[in-house]
Protein backbone atom coordinates (compact mmCIF):
# COMPACT_ATOMS: atom_id res chain seq x y z
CA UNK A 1 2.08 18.31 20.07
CA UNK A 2 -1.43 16.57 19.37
CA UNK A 3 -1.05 13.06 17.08
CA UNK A 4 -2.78 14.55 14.72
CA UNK A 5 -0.18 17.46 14.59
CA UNK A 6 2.13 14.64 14.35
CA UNK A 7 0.72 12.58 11.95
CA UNK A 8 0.25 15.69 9.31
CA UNK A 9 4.23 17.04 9.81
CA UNK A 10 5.22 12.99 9.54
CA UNK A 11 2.67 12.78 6.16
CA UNK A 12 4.48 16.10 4.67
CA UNK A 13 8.26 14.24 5.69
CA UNK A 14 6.84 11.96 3.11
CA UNK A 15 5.75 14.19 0.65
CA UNK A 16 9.18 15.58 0.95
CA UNK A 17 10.66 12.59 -0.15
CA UNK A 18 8.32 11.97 -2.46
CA UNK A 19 9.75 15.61 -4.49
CA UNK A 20 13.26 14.53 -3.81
CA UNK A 21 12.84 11.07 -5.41
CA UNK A 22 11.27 12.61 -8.99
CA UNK A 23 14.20 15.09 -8.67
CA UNK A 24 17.02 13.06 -8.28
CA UNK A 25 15.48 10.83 -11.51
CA UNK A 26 14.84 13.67 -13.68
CA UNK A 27 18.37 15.06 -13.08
CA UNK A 28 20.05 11.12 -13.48
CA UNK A 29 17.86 10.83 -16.59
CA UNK A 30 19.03 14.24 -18.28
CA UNK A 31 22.13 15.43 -16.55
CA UNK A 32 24.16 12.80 -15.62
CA UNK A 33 26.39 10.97 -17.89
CA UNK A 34 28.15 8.04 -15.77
CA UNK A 35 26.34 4.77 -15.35
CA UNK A 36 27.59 4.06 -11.41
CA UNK A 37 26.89 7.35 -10.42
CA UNK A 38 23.29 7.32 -12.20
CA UNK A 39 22.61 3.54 -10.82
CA UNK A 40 23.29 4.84 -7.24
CA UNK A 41 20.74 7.90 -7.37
CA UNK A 42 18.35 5.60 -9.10
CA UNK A 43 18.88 3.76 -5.97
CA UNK A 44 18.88 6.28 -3.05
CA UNK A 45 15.28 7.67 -5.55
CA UNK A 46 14.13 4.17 -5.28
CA UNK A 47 14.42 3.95 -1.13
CA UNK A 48 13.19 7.20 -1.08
CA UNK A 49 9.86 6.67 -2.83
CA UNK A 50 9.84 3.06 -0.61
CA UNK A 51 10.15 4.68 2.46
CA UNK A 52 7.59 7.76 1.35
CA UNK A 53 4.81 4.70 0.48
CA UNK A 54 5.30 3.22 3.74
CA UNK A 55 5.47 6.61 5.97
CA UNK A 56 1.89 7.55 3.93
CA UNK A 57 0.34 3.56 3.94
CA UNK A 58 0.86 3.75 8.46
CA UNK A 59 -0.77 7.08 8.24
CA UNK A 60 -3.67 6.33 6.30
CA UNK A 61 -4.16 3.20 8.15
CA UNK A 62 -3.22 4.07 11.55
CA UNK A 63 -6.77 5.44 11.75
CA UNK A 64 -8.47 8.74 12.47
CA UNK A 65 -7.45 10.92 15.56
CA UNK A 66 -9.57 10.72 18.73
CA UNK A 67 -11.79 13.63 18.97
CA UNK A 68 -10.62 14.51 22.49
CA UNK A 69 -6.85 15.02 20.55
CA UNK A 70 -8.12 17.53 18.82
CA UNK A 71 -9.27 20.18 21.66
């Protein structure tokens, strides 16, 4: 697999998470009803969204793809 193959599955992982994160708030905000259980997916949504910035921050930075990668 070519890095930029890499880089584009490893920028839609973060996408991914990004979705997941608004969906787990949406459903804490409307659906549920207990305060530990809505403080712990506000959590995981939190790490998610964390871990989505960083995953998208080292792929814009890491720089373009050699040209040679890409034949």
């Amino acid at each position: 697999m070519s890095p930029a193959l890499m880089k584009m599955w490893i920028s839609f992982v973060a996408m991914g998470f990004m979705v997941i994160s608004v969906l787990t708030v949406y459903f804490t905000k409307f659906k549920v009803k207990n305060n530990v259980i809505r403080m712990i997916l506000n959590t995981i949504a939190f790490l998610l969204i964390a871990v989505a910035g960083l995953i998208i921050f080292y792929v814009v930075f890491s720089g373009p793809v050699p040209e040679s990668a890409l034949m």
